[in-house]
C-alpha atoms as a PDB file:
ATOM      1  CA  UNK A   1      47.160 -32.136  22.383  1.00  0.00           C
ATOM      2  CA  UNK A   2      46.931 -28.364  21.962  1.00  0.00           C
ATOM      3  CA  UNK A   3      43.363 -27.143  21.841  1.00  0.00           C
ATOM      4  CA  UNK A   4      43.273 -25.116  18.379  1.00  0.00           C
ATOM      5  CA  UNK A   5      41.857 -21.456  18.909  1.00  0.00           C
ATOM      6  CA  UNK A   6      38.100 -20.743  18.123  1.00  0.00           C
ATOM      7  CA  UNK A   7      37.492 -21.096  14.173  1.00  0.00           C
ATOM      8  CA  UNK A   8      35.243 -18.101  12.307  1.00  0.00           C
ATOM      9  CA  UNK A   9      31.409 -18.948  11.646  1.00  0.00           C
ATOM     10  CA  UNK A  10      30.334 -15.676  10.095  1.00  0.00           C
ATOM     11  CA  UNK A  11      32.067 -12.170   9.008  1.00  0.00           C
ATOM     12  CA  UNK A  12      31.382  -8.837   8.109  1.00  0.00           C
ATOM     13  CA  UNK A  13      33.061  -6.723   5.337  1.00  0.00           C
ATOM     14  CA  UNK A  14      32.337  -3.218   5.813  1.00  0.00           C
ATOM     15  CA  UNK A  15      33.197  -0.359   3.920  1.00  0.00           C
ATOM     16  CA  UNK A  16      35.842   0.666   6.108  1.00  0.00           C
ATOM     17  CA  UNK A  17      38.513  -2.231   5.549  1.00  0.00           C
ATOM     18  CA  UNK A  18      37.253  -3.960   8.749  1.00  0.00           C
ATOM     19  CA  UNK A  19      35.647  -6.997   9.227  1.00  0.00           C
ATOM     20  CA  UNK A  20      33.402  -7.565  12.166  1.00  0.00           C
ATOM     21  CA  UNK A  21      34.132 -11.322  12.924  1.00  0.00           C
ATOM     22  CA  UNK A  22      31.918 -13.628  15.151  1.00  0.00           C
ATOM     23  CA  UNK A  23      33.833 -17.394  15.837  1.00  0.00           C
ATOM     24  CA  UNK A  24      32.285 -20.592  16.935  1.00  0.00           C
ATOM     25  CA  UNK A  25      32.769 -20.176  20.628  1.00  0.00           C
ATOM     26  CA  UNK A  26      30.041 -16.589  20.064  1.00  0.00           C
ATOM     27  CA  UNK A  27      33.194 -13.749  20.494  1.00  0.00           C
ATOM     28  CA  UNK A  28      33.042 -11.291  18.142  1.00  0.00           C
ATOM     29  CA  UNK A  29      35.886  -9.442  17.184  1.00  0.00           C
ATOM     30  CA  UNK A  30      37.018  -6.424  14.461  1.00  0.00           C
ATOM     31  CA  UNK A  31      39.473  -6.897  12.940  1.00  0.00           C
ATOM     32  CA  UNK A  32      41.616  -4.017  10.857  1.00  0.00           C
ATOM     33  CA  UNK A  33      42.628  -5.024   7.479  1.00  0.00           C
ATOM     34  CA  UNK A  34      44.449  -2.210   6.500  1.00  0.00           C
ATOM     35  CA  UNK A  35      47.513  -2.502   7.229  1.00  0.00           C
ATOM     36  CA  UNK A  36      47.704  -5.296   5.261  1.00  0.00           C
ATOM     37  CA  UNK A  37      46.921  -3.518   2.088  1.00  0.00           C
ATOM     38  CA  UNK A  38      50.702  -2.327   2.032  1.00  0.00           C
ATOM     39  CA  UNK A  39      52.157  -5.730   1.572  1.00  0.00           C
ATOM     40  CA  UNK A  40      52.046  -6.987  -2.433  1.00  0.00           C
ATOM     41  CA  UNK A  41      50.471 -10.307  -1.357  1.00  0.00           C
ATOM     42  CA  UNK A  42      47.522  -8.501  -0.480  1.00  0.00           C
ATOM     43  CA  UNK A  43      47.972  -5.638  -3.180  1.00  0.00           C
ATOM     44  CA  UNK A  44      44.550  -7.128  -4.675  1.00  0.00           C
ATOM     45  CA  UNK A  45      42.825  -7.163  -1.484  1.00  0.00           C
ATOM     46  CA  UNK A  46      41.606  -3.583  -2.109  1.00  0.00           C
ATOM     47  CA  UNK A  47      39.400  -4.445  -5.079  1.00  0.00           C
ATOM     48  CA  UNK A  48      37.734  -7.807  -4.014  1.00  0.00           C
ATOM     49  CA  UNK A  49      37.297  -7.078  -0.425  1.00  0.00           C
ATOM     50  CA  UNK A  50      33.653  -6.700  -0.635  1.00  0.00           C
ATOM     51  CA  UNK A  51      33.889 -10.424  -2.066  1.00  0.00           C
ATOM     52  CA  UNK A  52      34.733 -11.690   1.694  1.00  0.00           C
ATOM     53  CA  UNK A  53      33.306 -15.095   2.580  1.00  0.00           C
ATOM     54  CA  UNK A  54      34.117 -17.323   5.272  1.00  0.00           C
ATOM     55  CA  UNK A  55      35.569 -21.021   4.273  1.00  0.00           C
ATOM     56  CA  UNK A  56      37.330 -23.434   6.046  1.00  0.00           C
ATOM     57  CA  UNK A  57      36.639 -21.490   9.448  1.00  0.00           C
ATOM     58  CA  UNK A  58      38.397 -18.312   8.432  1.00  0.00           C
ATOM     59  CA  UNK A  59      37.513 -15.383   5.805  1.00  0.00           C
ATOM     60  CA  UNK A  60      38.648 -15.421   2.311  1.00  0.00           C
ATOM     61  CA  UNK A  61      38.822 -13.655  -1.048  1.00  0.00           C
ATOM     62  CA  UNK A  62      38.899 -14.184  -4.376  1.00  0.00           C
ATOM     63  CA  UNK A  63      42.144 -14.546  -5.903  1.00  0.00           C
ATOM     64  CA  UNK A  64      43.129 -17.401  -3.277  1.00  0.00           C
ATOM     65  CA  UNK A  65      43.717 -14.356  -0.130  1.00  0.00           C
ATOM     66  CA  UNK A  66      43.060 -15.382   3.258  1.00  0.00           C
ATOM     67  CA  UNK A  67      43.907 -14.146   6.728  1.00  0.00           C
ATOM     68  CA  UNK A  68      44.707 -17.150   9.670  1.00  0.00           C
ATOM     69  CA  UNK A  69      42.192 -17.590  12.182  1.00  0.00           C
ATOM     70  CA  UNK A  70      44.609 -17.314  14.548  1.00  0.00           C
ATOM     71  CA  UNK A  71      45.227 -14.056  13.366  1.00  0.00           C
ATOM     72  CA  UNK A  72      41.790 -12.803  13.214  1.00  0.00           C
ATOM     73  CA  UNK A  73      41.236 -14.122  16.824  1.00  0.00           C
ATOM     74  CA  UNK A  74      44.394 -13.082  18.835  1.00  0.00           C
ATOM     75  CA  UNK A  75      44.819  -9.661  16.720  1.00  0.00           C
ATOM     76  CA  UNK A  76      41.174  -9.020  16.736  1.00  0.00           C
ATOM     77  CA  UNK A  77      39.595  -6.510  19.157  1.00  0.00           C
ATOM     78  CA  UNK A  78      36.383  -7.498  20.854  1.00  0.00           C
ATOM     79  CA  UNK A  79      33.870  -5.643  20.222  1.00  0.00           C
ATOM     80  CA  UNK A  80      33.188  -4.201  23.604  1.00  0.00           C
ATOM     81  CA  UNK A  81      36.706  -2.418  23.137  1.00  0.00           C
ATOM     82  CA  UNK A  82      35.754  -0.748  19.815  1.00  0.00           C
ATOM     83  CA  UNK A  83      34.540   3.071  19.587  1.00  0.00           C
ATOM     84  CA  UNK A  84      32.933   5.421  21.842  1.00  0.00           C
ATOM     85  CA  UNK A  85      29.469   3.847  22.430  1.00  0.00           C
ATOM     86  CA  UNK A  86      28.095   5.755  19.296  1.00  0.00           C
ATOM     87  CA  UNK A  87      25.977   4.316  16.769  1.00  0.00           C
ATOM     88  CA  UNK A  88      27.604   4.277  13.174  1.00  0.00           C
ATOM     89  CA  UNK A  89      26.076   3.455   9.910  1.00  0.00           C
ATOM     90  CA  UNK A  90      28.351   1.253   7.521  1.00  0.00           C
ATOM     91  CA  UNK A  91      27.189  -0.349   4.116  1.00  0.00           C
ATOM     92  CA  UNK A  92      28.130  -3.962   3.910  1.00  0.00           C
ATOM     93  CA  UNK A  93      27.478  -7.082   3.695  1.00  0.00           C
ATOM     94  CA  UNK A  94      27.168 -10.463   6.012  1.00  0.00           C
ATOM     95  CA  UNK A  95      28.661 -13.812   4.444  1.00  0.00           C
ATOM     96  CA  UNK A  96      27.172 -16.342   6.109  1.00  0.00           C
ATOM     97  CA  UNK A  97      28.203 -20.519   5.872  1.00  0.00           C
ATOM     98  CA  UNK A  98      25.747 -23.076   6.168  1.00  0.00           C
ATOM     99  CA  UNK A  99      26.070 -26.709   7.654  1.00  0.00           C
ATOM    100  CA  UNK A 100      26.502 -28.102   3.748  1.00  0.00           C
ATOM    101  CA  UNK A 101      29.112 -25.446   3.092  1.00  0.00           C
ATOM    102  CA  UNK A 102      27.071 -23.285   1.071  1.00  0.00           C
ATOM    103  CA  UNK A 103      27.474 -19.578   1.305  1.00  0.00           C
ATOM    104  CA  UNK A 104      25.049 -16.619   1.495  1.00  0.00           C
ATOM    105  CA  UNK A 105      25.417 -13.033   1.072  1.00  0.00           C
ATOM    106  CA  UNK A 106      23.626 -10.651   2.882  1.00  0.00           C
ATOM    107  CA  UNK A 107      23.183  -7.062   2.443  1.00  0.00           C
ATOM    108  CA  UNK A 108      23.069  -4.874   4.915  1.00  0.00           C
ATOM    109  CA  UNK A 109      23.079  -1.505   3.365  1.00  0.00           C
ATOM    110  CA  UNK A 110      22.555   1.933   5.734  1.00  0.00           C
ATOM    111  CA  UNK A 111      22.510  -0.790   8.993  1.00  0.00           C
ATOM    112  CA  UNK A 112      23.010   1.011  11.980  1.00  0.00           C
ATOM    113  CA  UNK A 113      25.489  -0.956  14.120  1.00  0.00           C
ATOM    114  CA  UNK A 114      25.428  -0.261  18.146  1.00  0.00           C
ATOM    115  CA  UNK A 115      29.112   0.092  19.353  1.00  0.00           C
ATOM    116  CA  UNK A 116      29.306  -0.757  23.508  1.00  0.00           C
ATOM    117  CA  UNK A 117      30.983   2.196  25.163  1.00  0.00           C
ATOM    118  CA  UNK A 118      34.971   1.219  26.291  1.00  0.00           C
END
């Protein structure tokens, strides 16, 4: 049996179309959602993205959009690879799922996130 690839446990919408994903085995990844905007499946994506939530082990929005796991974990980039080392500050908010399959949202407005140097 194939082993499936690692599923997401909690994600990160941030104002720049990105979404800073951390999956069940602890990687975290970022992963670029805007090339997707240019597709018409995802023409709504632009207006609900803050709405991100993960469900079912992957992120969704309202409106019934998702992205695969499998594409969030083999198109991701880990976070080690992302930036210059700087510190940027990004408004958003962390979507967290709990054991029962409840959902919380976070804010995290003016957070400063570290970036590790390539």
């Amino acid at each position: 049996m194939e082993e499936l690839l690692p599923r997401v446990k909690n994600a990160e919408a941030r104002s720049d179309y990105t979404i800073l994903i951390t999956f069940q085995n602890g990687e975290r990844k970022e992963y670029d959602v805007k090339p997707l905007l240019q597709y018409p499946m995802y023409r709504n994506l632009e207006k609900v993205f803050p709405a991100a939530a993960v469900q079912f082990g992957t992120v969704v929005w309202p409106g019934d959009l998702d992205i695969s796991p499998d594409t969030l974990y083999m198109n991701g980039k880990p976070v080690n690879d992302i930036g210059d080392g700087s510190a940027v500050t990004v408004p958003s908010v962390t979507f967290q799922q709990a054991e029962d399959g409840s959902m919380s949202a976070i804010p995290q407005r003016g957070k400063k996130t570290a970036r590790a140097a390539q």
